[in-house]
N, C-alpha and C. Protein backbone atom coordinates (compact mmCIF):
# COMPACT_ATOMS: atom_id res chain seq x y z
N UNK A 1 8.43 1.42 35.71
CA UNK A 1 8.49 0.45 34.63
C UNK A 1 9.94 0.11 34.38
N UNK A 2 10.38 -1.24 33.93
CA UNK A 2 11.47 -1.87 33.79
C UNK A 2 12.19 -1.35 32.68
N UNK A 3 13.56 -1.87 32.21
CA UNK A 3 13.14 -1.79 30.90
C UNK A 3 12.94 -2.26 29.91
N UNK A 4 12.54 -1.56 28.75
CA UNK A 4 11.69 -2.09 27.96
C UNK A 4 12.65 -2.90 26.42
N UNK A 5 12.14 -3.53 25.89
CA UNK A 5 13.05 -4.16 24.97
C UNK A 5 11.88 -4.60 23.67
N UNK A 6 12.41 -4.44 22.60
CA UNK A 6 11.43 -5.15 21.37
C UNK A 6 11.62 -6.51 21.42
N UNK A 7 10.57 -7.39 21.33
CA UNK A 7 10.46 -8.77 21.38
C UNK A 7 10.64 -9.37 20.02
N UNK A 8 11.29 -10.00 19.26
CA UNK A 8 11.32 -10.20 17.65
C UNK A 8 10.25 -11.60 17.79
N UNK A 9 9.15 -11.48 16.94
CA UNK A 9 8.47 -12.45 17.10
C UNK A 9 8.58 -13.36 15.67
N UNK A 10 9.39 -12.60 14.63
CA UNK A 10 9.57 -13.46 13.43
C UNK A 10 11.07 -13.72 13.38
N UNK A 11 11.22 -14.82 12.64
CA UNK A 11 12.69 -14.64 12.13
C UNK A 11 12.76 -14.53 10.80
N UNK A 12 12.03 -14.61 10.11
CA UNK A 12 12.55 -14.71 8.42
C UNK A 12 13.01 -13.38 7.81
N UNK A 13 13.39 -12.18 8.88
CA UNK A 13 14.70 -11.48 8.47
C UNK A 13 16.21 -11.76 8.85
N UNK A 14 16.16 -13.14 9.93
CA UNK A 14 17.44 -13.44 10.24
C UNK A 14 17.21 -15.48 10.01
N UNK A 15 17.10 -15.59 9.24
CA UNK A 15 17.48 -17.13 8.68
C UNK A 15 18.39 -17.68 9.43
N UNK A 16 19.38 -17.17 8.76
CA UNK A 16 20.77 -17.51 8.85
C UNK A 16 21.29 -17.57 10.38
N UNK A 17 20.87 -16.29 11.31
CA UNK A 17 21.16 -16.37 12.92
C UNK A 17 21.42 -17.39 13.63
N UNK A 18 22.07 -18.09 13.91
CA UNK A 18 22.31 -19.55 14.96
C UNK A 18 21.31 -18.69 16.18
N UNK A 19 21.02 -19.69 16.75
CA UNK A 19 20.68 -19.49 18.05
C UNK A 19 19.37 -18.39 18.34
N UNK A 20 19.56 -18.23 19.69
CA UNK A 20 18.17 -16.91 20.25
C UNK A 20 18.81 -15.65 19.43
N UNK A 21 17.67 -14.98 18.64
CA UNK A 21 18.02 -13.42 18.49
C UNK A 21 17.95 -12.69 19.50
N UNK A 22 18.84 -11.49 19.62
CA UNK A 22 19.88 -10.75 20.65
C UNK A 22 18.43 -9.95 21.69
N UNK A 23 18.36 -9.11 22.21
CA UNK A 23 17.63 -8.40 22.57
C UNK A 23 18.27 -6.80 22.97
N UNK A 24 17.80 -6.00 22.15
CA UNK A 24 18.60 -4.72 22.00
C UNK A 24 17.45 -3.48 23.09
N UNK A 25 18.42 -3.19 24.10
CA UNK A 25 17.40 -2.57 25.02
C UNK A 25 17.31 -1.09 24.45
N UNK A 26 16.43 -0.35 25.08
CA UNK A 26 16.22 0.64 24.78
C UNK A 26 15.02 1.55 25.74
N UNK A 27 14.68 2.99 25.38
CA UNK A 27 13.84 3.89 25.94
C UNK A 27 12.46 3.90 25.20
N UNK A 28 11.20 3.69 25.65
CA UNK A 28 9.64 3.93 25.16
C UNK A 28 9.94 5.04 25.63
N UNK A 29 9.30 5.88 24.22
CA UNK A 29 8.64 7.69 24.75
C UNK A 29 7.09 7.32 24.10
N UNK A 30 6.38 7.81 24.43
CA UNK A 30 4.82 8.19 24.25
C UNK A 30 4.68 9.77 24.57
N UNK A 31 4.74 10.96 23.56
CA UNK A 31 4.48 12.00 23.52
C UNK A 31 3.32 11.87 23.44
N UNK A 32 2.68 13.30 24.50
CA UNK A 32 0.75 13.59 23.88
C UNK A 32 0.64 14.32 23.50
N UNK A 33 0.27 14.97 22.30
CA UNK A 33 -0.48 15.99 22.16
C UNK A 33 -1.38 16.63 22.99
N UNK A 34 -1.12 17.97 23.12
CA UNK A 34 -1.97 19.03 24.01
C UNK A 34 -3.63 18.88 23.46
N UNK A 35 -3.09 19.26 21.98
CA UNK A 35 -4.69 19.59 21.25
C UNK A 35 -3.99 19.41 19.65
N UNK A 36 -5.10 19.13 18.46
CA UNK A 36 -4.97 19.38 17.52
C UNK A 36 -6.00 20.19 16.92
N UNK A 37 -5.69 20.06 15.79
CA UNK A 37 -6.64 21.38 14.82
C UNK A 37 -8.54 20.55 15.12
N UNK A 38 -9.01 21.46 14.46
CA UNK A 38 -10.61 20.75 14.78
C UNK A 38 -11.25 20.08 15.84
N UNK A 39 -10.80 20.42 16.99
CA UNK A 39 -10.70 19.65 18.16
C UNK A 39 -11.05 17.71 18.15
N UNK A 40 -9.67 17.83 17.23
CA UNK A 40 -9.57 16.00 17.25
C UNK A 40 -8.76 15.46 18.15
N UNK A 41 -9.16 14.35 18.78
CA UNK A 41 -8.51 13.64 19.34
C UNK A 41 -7.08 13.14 18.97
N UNK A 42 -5.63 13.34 19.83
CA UNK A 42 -4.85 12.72 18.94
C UNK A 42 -4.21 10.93 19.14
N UNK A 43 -4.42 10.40 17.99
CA UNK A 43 -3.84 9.10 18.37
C UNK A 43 -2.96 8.77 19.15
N UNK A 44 -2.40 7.61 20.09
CA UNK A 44 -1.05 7.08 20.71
C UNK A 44 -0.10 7.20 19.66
N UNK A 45 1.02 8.10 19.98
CA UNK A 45 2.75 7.38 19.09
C UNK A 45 3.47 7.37 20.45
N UNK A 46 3.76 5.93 19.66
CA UNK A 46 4.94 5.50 20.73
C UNK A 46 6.51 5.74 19.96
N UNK A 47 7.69 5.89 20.30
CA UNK A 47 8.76 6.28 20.07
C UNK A 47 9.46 5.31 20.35
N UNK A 48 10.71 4.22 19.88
CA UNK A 48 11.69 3.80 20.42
C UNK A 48 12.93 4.13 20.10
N UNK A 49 13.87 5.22 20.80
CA UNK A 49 14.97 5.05 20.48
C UNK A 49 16.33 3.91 21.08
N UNK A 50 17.04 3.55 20.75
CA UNK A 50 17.66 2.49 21.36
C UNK A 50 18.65 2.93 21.87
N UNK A 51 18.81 4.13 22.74
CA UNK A 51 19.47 4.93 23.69
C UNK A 51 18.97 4.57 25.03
N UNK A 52 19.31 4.31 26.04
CA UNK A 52 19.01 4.06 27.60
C UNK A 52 19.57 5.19 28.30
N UNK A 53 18.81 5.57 29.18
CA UNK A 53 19.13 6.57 30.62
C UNK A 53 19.32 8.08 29.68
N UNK A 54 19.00 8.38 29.22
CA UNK A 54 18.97 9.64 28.70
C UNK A 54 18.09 10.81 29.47
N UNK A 55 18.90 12.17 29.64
CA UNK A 55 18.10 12.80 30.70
C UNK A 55 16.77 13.64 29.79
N UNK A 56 16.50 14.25 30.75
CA UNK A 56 14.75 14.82 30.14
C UNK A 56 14.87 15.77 29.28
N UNK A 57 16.19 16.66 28.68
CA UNK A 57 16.64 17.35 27.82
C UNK A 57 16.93 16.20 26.77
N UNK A 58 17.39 15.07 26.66
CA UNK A 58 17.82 14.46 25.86
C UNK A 58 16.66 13.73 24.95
N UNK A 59 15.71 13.40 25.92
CA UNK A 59 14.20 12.70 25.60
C UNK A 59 13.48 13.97 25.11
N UNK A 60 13.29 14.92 25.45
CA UNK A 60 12.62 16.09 24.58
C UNK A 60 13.29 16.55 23.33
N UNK A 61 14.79 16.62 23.22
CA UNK A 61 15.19 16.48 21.67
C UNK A 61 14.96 15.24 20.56
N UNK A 62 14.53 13.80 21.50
CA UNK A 62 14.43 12.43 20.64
C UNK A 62 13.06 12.99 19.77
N UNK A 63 11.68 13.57 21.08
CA UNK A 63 10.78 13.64 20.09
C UNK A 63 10.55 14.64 19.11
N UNK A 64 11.19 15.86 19.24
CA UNK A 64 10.90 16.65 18.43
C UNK A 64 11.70 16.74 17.38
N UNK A 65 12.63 15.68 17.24
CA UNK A 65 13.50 15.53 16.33
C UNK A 65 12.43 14.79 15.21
N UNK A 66 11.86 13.18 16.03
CA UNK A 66 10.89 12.95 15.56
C UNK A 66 9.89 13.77 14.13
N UNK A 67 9.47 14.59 15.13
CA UNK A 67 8.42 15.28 14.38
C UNK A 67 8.85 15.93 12.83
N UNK A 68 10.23 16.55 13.19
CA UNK A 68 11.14 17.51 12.85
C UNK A 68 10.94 16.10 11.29
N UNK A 69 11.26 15.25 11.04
CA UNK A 69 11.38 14.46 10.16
C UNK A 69 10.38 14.56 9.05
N UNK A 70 9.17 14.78 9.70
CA UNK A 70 8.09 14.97 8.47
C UNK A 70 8.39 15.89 7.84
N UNK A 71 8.83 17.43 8.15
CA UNK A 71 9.32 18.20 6.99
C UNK A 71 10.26 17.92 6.00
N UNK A 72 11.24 17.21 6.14
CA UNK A 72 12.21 16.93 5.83
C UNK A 72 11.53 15.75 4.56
N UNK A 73 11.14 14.44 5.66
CA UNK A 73 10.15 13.80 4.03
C UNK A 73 9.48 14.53 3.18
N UNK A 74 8.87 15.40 3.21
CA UNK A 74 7.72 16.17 2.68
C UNK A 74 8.20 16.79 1.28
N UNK A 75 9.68 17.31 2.04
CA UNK A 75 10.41 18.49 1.18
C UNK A 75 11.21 17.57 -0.20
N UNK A 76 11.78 16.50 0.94
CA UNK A 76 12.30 15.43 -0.67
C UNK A 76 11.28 15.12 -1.24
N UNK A 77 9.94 14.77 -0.92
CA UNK A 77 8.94 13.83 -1.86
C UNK A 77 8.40 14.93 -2.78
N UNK A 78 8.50 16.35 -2.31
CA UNK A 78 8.44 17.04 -3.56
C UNK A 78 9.69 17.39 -4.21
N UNK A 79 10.39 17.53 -3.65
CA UNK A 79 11.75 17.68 -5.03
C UNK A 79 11.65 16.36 -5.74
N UNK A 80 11.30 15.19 -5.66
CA UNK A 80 11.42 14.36 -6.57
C UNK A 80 9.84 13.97 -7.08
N UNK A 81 9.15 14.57 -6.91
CA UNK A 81 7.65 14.31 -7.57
C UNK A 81 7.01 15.68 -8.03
N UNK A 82 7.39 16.51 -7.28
CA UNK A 82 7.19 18.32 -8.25
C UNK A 82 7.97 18.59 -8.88
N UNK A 83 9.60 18.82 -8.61
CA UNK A 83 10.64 19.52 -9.03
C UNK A 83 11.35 18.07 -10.21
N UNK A 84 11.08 17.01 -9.90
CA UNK A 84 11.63 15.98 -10.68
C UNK A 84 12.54 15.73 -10.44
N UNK A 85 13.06 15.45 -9.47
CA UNK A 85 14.63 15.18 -8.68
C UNK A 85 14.98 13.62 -9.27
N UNK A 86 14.39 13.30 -9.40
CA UNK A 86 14.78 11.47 -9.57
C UNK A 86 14.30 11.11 -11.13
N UNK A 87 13.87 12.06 -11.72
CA UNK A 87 13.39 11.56 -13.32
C UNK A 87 14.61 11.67 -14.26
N UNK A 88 15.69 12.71 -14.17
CA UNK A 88 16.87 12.68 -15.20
C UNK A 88 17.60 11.29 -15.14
N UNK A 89 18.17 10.74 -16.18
CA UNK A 89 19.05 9.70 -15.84
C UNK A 89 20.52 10.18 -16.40
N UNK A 90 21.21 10.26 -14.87
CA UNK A 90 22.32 11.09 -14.76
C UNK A 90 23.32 10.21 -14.58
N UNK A 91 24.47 10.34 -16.00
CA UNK A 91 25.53 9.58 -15.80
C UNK A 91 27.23 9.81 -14.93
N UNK A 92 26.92 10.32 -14.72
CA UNK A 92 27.98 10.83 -13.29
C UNK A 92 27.69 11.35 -11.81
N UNK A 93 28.53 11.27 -10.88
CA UNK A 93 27.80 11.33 -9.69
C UNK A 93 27.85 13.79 -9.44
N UNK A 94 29.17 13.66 -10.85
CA UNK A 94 29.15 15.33 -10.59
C UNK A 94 27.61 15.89 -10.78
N UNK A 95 26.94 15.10 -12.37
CA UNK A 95 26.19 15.59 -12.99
C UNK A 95 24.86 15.71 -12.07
N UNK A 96 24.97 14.82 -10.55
CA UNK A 96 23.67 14.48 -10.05
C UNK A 96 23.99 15.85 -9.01
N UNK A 97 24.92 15.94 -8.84
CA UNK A 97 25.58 16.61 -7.74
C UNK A 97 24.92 18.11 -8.70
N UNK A 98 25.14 18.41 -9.63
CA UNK A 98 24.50 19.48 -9.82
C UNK A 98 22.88 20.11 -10.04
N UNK A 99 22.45 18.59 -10.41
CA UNK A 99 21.08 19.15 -10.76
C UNK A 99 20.26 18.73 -9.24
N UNK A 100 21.20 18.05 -7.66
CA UNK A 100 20.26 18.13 -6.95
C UNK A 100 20.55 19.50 -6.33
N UNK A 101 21.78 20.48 -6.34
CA UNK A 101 21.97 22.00 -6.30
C UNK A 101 21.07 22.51 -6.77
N UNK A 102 20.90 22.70 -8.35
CA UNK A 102 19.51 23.11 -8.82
C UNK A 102 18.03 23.36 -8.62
N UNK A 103 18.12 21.87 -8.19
CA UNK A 103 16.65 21.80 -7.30
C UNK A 103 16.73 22.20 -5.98
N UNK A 104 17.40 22.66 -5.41
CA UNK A 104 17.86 23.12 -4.52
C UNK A 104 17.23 24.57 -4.36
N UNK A 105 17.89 25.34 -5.54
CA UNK A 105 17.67 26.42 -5.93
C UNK A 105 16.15 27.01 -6.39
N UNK A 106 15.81 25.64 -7.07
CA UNK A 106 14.68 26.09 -7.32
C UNK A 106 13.25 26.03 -6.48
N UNK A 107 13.68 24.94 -5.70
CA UNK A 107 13.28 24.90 -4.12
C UNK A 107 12.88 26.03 -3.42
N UNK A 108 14.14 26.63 -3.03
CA UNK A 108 14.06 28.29 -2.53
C UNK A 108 13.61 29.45 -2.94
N UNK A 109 13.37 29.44 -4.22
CA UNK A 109 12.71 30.56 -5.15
C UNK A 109 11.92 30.41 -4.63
N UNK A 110 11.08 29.17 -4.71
CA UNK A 110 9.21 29.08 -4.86
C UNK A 110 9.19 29.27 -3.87
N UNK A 111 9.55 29.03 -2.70
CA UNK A 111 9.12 29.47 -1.29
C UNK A 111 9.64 31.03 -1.17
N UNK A 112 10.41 31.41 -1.33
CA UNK A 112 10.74 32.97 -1.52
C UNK A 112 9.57 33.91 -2.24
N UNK A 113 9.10 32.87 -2.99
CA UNK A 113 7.92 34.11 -4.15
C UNK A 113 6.56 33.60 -3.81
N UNK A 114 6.73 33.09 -2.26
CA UNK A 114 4.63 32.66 -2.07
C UNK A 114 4.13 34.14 -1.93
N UNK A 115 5.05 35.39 -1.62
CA UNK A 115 3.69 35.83 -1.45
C UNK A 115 3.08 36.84 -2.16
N UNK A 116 4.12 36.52 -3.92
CA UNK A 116 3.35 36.87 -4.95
C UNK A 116 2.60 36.42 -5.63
N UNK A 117 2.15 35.02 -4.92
CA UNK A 117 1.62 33.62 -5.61
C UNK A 117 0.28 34.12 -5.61
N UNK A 118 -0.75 33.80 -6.27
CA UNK A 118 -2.12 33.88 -5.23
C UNK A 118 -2.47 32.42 -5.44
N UNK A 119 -3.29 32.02 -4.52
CA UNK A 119 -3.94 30.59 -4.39
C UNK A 119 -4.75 30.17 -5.14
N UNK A 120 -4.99 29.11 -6.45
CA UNK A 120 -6.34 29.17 -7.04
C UNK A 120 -6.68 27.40 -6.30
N UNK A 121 -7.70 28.23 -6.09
CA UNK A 121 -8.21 26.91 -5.39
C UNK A 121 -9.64 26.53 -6.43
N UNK A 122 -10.46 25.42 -6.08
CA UNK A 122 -11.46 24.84 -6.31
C UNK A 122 -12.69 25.60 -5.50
N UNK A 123 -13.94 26.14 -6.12
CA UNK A 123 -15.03 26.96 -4.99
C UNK A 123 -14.80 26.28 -3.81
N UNK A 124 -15.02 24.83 -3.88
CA UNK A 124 -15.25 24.09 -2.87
C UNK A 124 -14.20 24.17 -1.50
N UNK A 125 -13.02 24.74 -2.26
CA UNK A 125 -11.62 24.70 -1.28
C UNK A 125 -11.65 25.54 -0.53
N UNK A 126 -10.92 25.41 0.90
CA UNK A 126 -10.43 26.56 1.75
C UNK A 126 -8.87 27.19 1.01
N UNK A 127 -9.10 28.53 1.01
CA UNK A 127 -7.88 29.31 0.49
C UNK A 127 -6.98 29.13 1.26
N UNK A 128 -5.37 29.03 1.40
CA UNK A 128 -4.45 28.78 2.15
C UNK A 128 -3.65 30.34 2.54
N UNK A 129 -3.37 30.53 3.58
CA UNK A 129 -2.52 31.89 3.44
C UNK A 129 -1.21 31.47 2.94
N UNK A 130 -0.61 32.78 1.64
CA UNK A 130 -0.33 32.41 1.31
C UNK A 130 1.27 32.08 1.78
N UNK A 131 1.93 32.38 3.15
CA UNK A 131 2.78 31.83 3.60
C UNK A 131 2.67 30.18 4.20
N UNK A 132 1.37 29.73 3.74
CA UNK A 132 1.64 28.48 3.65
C UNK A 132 1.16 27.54 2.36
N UNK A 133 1.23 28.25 2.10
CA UNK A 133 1.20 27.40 0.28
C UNK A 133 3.00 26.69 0.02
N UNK A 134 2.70 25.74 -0.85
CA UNK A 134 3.93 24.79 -0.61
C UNK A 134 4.32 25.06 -2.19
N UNK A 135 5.66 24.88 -2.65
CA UNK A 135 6.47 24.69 -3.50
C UNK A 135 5.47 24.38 -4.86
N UNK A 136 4.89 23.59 -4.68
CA UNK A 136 4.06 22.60 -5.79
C UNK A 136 2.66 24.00 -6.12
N UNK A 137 2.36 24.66 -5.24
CA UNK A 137 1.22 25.80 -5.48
C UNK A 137 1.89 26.60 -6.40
N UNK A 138 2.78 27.18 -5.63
CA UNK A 138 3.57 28.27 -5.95
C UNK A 138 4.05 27.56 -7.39
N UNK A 139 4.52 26.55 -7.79
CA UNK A 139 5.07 26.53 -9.28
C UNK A 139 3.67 26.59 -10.34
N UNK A 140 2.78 26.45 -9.74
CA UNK A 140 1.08 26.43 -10.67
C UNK A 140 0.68 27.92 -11.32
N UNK A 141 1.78 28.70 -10.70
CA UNK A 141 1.15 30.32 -10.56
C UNK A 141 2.03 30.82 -11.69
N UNK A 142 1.43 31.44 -12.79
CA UNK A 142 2.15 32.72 -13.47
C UNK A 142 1.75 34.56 -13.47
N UNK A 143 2.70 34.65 -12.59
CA UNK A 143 2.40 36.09 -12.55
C UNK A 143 1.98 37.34 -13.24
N UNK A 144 2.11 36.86 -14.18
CA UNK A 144 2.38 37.42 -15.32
C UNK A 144 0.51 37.64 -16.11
N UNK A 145 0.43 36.59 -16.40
CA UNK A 145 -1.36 36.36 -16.61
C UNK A 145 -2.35 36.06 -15.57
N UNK A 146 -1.98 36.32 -14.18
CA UNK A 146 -2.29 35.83 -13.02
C UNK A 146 -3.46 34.63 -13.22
N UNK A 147 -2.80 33.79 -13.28
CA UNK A 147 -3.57 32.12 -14.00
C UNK A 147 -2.97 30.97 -13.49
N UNK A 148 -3.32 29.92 -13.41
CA UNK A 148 -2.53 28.78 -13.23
C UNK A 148 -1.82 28.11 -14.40
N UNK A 149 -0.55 27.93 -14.35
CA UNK A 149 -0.11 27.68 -15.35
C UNK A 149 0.21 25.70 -15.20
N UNK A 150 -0.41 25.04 -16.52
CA UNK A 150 -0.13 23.64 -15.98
C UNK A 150 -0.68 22.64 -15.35
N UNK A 151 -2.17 23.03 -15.59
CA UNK A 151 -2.93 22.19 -14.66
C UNK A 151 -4.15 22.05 -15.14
């Protein structure tokens, strides 16, 4: 296969552009999955990075870097929707600088103390072990009255 290039089929993100928009080459990866959980089928992802000739060490770090990203979303969308990362309205950039340390901190606790957590789930729920219970479980739990606290 040649190579491959994205075709821009709109312009109304480049108005302004005189002329043909550019064509920026690049590498298709299509990773497969071996297997997933429940023996499901896994969908096509296709990958474009806009790197060319990269060797087969270099293409096996593109995708698992990939992947590597969902934790990373996961972990901000709960510091700012569990932990409240984005609700203070902070008038200096020190003051933000400290309370995203904070959450930081408090980040690491809850994962440090899953496995005094216990899980309360719904009858209906599967129990999680509890080294994989997430931040948001673990803050539901008081040890203390072994109860959910907050919910």
């Amino acid at each position: 296969m040649g190579p491959v290039h994205p075709r821009p089929n709109h312009r109304s993100a480049r108005l302004d552009h005189p002329g043909e928009l550019s064509v920026i080459k690049g590498t298709l990866l299509r990773p497969k999955a071996e297997h997933l959980s429940k023996s499901r089928t896994a969908p096509p992802v296709w990958l474009w990075p806009s790197r060319t000739g990269g060797t087969a060490t270099e293409v096996d770090r593109r995708w698992q870097g990939y992947l590597r990203r969902f934790d990373l979303e996961h972990t901000f969308r709960s510091a700012q929707q569990t932990l409240g990362w984005t609700a203070p309205k902070l008038r200096t950039p020190q003051a933000a600088d400290r309370w995203t340390w904070l959450l930081i901190v408090a980040h690491t606790q809850l994962r440090l103390v899953r496995s005094l957590a216990v899980d309360l789930r719904r009858p209906w729920e599967k129990p999680a072990e509890p080294e994989r219970m997430t931040p948001a479980q673990v803050r539901c739990f008081n040890p203390g009255s072994q109860t959910a606290v907050g919910m």
